[in-house]
Protein backbone atom coordinates (compact mmCIF):
# COMPACT_ATOMS: atom_id res chain seq x y z
CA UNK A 1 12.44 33.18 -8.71
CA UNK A 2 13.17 30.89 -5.69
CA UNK A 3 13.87 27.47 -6.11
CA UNK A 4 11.71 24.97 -5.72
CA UNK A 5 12.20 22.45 -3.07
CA UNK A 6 13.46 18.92 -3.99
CA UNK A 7 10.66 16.02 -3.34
CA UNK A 8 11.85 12.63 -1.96
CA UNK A 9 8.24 10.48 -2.38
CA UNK A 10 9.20 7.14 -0.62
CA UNK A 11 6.48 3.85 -1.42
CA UNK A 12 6.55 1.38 0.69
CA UNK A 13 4.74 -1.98 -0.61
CA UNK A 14 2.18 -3.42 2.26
CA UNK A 15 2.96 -1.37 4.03
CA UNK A 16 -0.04 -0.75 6.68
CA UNK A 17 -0.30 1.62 9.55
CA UNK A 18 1.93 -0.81 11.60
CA UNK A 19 3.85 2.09 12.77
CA UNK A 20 5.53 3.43 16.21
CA UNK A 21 3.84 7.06 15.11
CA UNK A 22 0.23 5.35 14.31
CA UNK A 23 -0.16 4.06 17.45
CA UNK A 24 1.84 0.65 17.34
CA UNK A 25 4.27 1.12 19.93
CA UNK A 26 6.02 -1.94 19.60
CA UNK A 27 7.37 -1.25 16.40
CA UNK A 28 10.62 -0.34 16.41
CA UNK A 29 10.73 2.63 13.41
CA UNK A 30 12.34 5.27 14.88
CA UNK A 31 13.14 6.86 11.00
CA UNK A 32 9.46 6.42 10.21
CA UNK A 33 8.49 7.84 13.35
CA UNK A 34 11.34 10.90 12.74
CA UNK A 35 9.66 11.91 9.13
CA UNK A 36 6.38 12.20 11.50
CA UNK A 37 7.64 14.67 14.66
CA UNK A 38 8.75 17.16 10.71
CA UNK A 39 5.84 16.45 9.22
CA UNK A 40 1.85 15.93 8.93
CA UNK A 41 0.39 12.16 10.02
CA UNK A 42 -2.90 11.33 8.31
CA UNK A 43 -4.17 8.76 10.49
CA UNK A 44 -7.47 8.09 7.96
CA UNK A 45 -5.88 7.90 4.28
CA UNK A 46 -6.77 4.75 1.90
CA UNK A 47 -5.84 3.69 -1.32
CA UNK A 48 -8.19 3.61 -4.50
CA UNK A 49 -7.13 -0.10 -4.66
CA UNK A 50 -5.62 -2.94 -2.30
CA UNK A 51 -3.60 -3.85 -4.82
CA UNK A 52 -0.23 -3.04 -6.03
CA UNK A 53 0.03 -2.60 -9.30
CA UNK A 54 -3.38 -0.39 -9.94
CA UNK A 55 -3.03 1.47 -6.33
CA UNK A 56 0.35 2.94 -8.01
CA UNK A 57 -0.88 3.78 -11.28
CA UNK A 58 -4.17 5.56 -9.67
CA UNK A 59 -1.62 7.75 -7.56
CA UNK A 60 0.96 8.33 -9.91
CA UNK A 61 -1.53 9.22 -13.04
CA UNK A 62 -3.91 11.20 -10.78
CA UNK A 63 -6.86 9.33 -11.64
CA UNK A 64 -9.03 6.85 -10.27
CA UNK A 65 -10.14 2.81 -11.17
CA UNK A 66 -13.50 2.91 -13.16
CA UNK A 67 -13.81 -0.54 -15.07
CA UNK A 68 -11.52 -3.16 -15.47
CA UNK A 69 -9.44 -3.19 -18.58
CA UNK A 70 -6.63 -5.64 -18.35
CA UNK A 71 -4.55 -4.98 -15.53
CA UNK A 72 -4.74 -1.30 -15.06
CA UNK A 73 -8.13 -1.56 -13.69
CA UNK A 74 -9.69 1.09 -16.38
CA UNK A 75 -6.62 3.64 -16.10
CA UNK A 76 -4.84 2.86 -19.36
CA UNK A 77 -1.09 2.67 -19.83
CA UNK A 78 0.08 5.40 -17.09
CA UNK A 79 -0.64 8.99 -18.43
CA UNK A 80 -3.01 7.20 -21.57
CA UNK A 81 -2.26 10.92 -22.82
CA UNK A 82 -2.01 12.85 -19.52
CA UNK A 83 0.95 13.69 -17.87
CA UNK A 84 1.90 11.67 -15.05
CA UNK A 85 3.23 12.96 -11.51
CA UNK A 86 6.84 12.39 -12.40
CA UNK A 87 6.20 13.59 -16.34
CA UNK A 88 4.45 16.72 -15.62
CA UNK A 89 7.20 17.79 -13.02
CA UNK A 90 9.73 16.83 -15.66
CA UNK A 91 8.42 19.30 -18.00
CA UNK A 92 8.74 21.59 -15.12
CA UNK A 93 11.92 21.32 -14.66
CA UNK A 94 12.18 18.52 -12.31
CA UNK A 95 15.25 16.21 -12.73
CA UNK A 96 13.19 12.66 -11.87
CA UNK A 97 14.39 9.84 -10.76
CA UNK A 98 13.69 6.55 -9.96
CA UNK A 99 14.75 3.73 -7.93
CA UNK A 100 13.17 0.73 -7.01
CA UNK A 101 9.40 -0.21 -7.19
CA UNK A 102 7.23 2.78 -7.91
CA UNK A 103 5.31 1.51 -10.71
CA UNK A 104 4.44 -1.78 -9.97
CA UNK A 105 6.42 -2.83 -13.33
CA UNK A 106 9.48 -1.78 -13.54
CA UNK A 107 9.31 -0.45 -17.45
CA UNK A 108 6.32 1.60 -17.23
CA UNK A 109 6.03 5.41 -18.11
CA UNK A 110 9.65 5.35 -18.99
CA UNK A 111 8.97 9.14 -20.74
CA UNK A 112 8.45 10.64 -17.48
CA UNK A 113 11.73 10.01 -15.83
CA UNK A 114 14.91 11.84 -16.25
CA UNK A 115 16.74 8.37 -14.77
CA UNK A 116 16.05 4.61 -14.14
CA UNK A 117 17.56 2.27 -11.70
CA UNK A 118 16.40 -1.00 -13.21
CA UNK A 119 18.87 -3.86 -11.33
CA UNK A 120 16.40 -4.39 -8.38
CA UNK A 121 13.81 -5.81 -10.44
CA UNK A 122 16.58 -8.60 -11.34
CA UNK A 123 14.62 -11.18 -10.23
CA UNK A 124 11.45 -10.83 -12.38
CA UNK A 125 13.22 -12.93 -14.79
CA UNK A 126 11.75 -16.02 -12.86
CA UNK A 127 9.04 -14.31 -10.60
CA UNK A 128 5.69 -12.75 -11.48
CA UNK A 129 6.04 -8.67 -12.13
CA UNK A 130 6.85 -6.67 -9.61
CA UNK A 131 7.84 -9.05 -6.69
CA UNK A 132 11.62 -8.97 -5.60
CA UNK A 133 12.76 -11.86 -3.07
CA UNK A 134 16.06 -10.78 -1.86
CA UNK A 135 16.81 -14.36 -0.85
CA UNK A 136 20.11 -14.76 1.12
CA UNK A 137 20.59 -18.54 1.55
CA UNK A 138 21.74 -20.23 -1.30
CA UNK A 139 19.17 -23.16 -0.87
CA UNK A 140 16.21 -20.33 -1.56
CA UNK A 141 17.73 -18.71 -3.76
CA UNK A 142 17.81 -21.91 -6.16
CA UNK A 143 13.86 -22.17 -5.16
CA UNK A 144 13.50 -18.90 -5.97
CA UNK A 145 13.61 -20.01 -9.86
CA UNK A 146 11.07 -22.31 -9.10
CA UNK A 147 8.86 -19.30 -8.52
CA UNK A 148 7.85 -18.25 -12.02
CA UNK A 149 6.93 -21.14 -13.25
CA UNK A 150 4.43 -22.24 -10.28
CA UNK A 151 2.05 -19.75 -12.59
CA UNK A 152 2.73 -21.63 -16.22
CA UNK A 153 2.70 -25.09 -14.69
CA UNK A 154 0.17 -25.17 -11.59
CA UNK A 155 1.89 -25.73 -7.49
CA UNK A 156 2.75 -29.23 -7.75
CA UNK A 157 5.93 -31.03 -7.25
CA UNK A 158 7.13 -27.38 -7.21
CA UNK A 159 9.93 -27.04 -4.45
CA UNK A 160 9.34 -23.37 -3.39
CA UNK A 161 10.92 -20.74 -0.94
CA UNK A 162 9.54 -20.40 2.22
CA UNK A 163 7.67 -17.87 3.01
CA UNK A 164 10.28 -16.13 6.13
CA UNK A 165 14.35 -16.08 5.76
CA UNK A 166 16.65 -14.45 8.48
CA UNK A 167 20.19 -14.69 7.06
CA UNK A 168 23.53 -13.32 8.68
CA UNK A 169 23.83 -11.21 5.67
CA UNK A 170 24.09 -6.86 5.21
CA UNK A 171 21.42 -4.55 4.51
CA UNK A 172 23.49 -4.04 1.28
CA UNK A 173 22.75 -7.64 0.20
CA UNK A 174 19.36 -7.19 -0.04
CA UNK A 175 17.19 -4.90 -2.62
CA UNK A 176 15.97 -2.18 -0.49
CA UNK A 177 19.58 -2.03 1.00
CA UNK A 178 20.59 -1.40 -2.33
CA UNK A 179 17.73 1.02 -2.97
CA UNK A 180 18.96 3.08 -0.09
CA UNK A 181 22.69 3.36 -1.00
CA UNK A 182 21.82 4.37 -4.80
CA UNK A 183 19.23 6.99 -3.07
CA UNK A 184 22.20 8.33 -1.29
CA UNK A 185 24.98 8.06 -4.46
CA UNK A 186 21.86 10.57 -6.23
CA UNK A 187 21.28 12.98 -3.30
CA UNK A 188 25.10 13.75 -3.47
CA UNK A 189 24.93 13.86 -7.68
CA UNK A 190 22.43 16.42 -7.23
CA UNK A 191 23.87 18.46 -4.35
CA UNK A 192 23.90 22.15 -5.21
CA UNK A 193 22.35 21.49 -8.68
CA UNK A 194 20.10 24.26 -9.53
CA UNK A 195 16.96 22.13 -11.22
CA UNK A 196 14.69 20.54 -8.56
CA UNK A 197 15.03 17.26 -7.77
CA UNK A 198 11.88 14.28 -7.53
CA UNK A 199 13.22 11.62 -6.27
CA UNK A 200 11.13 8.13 -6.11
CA UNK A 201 12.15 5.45 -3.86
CA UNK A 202 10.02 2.47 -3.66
CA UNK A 203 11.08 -0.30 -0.84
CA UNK A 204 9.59 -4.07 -1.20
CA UNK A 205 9.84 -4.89 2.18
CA UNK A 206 7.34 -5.95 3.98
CA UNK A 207 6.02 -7.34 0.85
CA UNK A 208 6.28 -10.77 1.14
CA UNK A 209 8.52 -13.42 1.75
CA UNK A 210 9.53 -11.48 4.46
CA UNK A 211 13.48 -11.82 4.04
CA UNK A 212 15.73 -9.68 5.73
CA UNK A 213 18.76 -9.83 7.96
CA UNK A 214 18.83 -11.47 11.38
CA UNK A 215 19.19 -8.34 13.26
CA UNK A 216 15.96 -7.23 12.20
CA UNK A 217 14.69 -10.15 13.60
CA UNK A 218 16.04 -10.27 17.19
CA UNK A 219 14.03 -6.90 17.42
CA UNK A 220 11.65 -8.50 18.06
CA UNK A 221 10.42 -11.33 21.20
CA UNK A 222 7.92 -13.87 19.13
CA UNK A 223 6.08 -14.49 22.20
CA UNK A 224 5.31 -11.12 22.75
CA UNK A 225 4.38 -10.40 19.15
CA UNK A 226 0.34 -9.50 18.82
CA UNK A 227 -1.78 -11.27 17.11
CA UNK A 228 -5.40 -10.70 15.70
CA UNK A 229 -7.67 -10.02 17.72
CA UNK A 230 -10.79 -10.78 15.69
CA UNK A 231 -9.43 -14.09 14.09
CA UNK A 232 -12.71 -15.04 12.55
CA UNK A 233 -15.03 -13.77 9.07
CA UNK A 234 -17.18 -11.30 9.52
CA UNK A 235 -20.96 -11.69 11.00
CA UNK A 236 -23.22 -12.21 8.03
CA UNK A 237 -20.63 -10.59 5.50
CA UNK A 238 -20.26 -11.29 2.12
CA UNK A 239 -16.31 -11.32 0.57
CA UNK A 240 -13.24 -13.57 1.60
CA UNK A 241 -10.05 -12.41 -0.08
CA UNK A 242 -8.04 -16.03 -1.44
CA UNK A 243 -5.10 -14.95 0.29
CA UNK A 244 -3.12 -14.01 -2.75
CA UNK A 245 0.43 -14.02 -2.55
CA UNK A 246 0.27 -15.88 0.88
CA UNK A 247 0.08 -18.98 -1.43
CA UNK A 248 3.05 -18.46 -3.48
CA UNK A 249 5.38 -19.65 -1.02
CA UNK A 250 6.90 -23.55 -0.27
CA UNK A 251 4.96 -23.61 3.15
CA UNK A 252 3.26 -27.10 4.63
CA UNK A 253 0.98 -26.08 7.32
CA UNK A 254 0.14 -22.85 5.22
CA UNK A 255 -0.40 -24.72 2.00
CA UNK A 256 -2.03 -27.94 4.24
CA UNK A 257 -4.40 -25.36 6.40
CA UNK A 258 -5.43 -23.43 2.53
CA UNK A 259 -5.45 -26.32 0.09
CA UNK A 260 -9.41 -26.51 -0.21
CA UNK A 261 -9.87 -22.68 0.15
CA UNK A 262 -13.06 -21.43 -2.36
CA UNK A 263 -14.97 -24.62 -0.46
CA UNK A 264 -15.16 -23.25 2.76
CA UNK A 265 -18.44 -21.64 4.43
CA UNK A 266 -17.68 -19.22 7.32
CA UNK A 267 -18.11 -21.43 9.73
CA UNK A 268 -14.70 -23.95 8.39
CA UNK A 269 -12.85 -21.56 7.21
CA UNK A 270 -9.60 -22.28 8.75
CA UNK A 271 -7.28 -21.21 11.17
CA UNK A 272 -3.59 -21.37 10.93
CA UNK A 273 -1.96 -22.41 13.87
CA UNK A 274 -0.51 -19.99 16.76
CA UNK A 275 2.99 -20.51 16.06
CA UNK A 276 2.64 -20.28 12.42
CA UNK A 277 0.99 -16.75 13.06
CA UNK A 278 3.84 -15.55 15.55
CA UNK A 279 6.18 -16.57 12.96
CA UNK A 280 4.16 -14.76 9.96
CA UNK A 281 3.72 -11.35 12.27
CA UNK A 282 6.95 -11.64 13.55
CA UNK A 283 8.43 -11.54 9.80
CA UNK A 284 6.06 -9.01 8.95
CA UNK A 285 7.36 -6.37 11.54
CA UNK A 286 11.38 -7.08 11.29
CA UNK A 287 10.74 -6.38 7.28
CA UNK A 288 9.08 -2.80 8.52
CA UNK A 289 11.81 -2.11 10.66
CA UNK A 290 14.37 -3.06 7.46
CA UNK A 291 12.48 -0.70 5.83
CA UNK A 292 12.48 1.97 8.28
CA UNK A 293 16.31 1.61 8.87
CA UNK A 294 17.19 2.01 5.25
CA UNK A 295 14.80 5.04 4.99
CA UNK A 296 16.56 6.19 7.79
CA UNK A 297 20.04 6.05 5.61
CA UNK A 298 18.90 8.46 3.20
CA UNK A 299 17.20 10.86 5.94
CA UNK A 300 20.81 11.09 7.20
CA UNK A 301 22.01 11.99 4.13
CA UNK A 302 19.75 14.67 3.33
CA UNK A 303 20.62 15.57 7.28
CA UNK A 304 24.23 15.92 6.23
CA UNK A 305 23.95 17.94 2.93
CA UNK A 306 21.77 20.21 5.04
CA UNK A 307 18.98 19.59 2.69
CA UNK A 308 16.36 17.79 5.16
CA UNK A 309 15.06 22.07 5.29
CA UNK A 310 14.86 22.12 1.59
CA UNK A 311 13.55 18.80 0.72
CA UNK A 312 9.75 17.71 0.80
CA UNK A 313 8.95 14.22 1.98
CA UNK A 314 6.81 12.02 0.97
CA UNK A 315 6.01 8.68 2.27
CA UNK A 316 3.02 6.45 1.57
CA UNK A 317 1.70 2.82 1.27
CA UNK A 318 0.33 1.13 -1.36
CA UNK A 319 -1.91 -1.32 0.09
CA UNK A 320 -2.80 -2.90 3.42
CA UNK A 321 -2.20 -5.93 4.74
CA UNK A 322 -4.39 -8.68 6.50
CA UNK A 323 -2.15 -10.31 9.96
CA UNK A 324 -4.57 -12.76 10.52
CA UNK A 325 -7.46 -10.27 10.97
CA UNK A 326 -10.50 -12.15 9.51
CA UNK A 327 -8.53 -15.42 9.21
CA UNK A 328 -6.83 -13.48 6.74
CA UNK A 329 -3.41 -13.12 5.30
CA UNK A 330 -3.21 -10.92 2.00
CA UNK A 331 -4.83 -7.75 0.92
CA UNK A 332 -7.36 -7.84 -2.27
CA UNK A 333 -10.54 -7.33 0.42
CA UNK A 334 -12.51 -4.10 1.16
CA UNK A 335 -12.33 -4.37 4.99
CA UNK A 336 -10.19 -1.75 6.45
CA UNK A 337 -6.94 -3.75 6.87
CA UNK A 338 -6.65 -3.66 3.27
CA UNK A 339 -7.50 -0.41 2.64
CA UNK A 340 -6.01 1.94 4.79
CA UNK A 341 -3.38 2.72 4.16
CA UNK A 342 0.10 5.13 6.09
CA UNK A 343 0.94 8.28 4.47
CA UNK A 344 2.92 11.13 6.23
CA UNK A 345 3.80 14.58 4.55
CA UNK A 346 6.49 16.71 5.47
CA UNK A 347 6.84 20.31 3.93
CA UNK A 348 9.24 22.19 5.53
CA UNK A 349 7.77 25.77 6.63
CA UNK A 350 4.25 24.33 7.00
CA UNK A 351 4.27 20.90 9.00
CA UNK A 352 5.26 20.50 12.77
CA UNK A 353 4.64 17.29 13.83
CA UNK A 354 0.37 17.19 13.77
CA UNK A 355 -2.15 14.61 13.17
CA UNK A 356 -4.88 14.81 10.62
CA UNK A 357 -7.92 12.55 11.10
CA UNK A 358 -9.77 13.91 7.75
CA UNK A 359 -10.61 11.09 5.49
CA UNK A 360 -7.73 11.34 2.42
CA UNK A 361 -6.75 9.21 -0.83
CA UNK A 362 -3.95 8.54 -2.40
CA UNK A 363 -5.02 9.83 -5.48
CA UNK A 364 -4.78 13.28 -3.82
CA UNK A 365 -1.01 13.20 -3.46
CA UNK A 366 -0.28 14.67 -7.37
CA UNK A 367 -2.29 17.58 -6.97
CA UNK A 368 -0.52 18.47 -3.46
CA UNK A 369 2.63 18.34 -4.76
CA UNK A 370 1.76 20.48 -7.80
CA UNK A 371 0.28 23.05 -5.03
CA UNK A 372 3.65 23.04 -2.86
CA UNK A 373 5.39 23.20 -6.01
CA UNK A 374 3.68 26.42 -7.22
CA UNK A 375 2.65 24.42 -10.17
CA UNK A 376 -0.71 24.99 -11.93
CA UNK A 377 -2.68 21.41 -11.61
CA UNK A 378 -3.39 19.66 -15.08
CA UNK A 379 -7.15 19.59 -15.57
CA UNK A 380 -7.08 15.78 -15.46
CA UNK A 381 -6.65 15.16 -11.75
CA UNK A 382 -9.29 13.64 -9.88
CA UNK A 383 -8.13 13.97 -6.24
CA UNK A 384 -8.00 17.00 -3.72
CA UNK A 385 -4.66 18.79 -3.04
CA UNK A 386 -4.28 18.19 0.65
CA UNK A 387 -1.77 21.83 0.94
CA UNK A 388 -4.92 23.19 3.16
CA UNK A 389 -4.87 20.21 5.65
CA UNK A 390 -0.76 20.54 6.10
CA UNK A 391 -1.93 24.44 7.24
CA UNK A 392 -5.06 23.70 9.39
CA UNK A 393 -5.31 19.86 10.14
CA UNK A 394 -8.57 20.45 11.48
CA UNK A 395 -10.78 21.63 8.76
CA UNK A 396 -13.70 20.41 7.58
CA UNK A 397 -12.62 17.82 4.64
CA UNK A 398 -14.27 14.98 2.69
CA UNK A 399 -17.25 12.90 4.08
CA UNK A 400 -15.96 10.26 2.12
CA UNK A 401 -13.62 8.09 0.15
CA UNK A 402 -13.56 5.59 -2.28
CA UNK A 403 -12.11 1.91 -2.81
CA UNK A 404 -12.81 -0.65 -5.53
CA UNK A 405 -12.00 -4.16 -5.64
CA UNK A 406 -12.37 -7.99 -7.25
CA UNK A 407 -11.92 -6.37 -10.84
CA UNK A 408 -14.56 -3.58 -10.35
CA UNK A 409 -17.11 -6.03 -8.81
CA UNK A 410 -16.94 -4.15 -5.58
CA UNK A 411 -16.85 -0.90 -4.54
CA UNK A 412 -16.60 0.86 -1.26
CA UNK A 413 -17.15 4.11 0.80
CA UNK A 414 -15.99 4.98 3.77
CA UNK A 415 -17.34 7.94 5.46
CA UNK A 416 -17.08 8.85 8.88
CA UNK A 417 -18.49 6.40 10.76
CA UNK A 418 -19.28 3.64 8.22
CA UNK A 419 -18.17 1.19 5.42
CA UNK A 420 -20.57 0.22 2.69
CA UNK A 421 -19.35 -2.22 0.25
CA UNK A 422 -21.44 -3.00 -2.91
CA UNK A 423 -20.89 -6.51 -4.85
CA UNK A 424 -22.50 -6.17 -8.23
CA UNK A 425 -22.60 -9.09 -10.90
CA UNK A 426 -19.54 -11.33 -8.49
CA UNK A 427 -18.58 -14.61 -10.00
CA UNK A 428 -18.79 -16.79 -7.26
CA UNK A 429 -15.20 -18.76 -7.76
CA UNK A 430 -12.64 -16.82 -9.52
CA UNK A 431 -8.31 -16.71 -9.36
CA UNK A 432 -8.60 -13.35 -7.17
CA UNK A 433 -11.45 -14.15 -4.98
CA UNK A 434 -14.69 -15.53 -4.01
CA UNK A 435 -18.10 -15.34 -2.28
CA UNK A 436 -19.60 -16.68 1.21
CA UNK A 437 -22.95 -16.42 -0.42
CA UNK A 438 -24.15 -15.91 -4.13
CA UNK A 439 -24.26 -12.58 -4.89
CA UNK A 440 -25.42 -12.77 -8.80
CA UNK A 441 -27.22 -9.95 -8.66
CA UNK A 442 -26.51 -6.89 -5.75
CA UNK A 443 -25.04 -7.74 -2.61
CA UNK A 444 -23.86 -5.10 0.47
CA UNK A 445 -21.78 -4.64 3.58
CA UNK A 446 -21.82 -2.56 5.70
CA UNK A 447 -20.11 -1.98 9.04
CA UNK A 448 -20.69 0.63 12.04
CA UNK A 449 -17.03 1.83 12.49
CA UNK A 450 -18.00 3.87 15.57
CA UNK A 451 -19.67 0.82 17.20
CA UNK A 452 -17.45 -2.28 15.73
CA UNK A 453 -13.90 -0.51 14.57
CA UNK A 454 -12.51 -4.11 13.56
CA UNK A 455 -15.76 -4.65 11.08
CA UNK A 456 -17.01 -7.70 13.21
CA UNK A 457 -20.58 -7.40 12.36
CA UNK A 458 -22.43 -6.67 8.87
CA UNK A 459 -25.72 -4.74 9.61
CA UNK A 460 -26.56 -3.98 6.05
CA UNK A 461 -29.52 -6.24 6.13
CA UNK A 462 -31.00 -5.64 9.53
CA UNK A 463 -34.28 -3.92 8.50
CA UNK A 464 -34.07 -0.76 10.49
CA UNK A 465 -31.29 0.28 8.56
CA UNK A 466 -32.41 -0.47 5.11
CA UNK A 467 -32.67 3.72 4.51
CA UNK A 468 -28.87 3.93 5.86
CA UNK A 469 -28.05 1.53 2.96
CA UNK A 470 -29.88 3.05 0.61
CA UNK A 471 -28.69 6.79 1.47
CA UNK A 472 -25.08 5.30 1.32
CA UNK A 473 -26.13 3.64 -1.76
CA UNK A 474 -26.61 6.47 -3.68
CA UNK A 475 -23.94 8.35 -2.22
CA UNK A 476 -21.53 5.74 -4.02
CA UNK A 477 -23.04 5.57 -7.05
CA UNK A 478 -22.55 9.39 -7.31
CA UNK A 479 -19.08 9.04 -6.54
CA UNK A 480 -15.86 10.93 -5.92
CA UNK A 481 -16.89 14.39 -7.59
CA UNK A 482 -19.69 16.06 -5.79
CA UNK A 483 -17.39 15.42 -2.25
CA UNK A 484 -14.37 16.51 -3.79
CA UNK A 485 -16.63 19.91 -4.76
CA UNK A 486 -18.24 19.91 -1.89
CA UNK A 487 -14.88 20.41 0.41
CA UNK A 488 -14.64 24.82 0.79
């Protein structure tokens, strides 16, 4: 029998299309852009939920959000009796490995791998789960401790880390530096070996703060960064995201411009200023291109053990990311900022460098790597194996996928051409999120993505399109199943 081919599957957190290969040529990701020209670009793929810890247990069990239950959003511990993507490719003979943040905690579904690299989740000792700083300056890093117990104690008279930090300081000093070089120590281990190997890598940058060396940096001209261009709520919408992790940081103007946040109607909800924005976007991208030059340490690698031929790659986001679209800085909304999400597949033999515009989840990654793995998939999946798009991009697919949000108050579609988002039974102030407008009972958005791409304008009340809402009511409520079956 021939051996199977390795898997390297490669999260990055936040992680939106700000790419070279999406379209965002000043981005400097050549590595990014090199798994790309091998592989297959799905330029329409979102994630089941904008944020990190339930987006990664969706993918990684197979299955998607249904209630909330704690803080897997209605999925259970990961597996809850089903094999997970790394366990059920364990049992098949897959040596599995892990390095970094896959699962959003760094203990989860210990079972299912073969080996753990625990020491980049060092810091969770005084930070909330699944956040890694990678402070270089000592005055941060004694901040840093300060972190934690903003959450037990409330903000004040805290003395917290600032939100950006460009230090003279190696890629090796920081955690996804040291993701890449362990990457590379397995990749040699496992040279010639005759089991397959699944190999998870998951980066934190450009999860905030956005701390990485200077060189990143200098990139990069601040003036010629580019900001939102729809810096203002929605039309008539209904949701706001509180900005989430944005507040966690020891920043004035940010915590000034944000301190009276679930008070504001749309039209104070505030602005920060220019040069706080430059500063924030210009973070942002030098952590991608971090990123992209440590990915680009293990592609070499795998170059030089002649196993980039043998070697399935995987690389996907977990979330979005608001830069200001919206007057927003965060993910935890259902516009598309927060949703969509990067993924890129290459499969050596089958994928030349294409784009795919057919609407994909994340959820369908574990049943396309049982298919190029010649496995059988477990009857619990709840996604589509995507092995027919890497052979004919163009095929009819999916008229839709699905997103949920605010703890399973609000769920989304997104077909085609539109976005309807239904909020059902919303507190109106909450820790995640709140309301423009009381939505007790049933509230909707819904945006024309062929007429208003950035989701400017909510039409779902106008009344010539009250059957549209309806027809995309119903076509929610009925869910992932019948368009999954529907797909030849």
């Amino acid at each position: 029998m021939t051996k199977r081919k390795n898997i390297l599957f490669i999260a990055v957190d936040d992680l939106r299309p700000e790419i070279n290969c999406f379209g965002k040529a000043k981005l400097h990701t050549p590595n990014l852009d090199k798994i790309a020209s091998r592989g297959l670009l799905f330029n329409r793929a979102f994630c089941q939920v904008p944020v990190c810890g339930p987006s990664r247990i969706s993918l990684l069990t197979g299955k998607r959000p249904t209630k909330p239950t704690g803080n897997r959003w209605g999925l259970g511990s990961p597996g809850n009796g089903d094999p997970t993507l790394p366990g059920y490719l364990k049992t098949h003979g897959f040596q599995t490995i892990s390095i970094g943040k896959v699962y959003h905690i760094n203990d989860d579904d210990e079972a299912s791998w073969t080996r753990r690299y625990q020491d980049t989740f060092n810091e969770q000792a005084y930070t909330v789960h699944g956040y890694c700083a990678g402070y270089q300056l000592e005055e941060n890093r004694i901040k840093l401790k300060n972190f934690g117990r903003q959450f037990r104690q409330g903000k004040a008279d805290l003395d917290l880390p600032p939100i950006c930090e460009a230090a003279d300081a190696p890629d090796e000093a920081y955690p996804d530096g040291i993701i890449a070089q362990r990457a590379i120590e397995v990749l040699r281990e496992f040279q010639g070996q005759e089991d397959p190997l699944f190999l998870a890598l998951g980066f934190y940058r450009p999860h905030l703060p956005w701390a990485v060396p200077q060189k990143y940096w200098d990139l990069y001209d601040r003036d010629h960064v580019d900001l939102a261009g729809n810096p203002f709520l929605p039309q008539d919408a209904v949701g706001a995201s509180n900005l989430g992790d944005f507040l966690h940081y020891g920043e004035e103007e940010i915590d000034r411009t944000y301190s009276d946040l679930g008070k504001y109607r749309e039209d104070d909800f505030p602005l920060l200023s220019e040069e706080k924005q430059r500063e924030c976007i210009h973070g942002y991208w030098a952590s991608v291109s971090f990123t992209d030059a440590q990915i680009g340490k293990v592609l070499a690698e795998l170059e030089r053990l002649g196993q980039l031929d043998e070697t399935v790659i995987v690389l996907w986001g977990d979330n979005g990311w608001h830069l200001g679209e919206h007057k927003l800085w965060s993910k935890t909304t259902s516009f598309e900022e927060s949703t969509r999400i990067p993924m890129l597949v290459s499969a050596p033999g089958m994928t030349k460098g294409a784009t795919c515009n057919a609407l994909v989840e994340l959820v369908d990654l574990y049943p396309t790597l049982c298919d190029l793995s010649g496995l059988n998939q477990p009857p619990h999946l709840e996604g589509l194996s995507l092995a027919p798009l890497l052979e004919d991009p163009q095929q009819e697919w999916k008229t839709g996928v699905f997103s949920t949000m605010h703890q399973g108050h609000a769920h989304t579609l997104r077909t085609d051409r539109y976005r309807l988002t239904r909020y059902s039974n919303v507190p109106t102030e909450g820790d995640l999120w709140h309301l423009r407008e009381s939505a007790s009972g049933q509230a909707f958005e819904l945006f024309d993505l062929h007429k208003d791409p950035l989701e400017n304008v909510n039409i779902a009340r106008r009344p010539q399109n009250s059957a549209l809402v309806e027809a995309l009511d119903q076509m929610l409520t009925a869910g992932w199943e019948p368009i999954r079956d529907s797909v030849p």
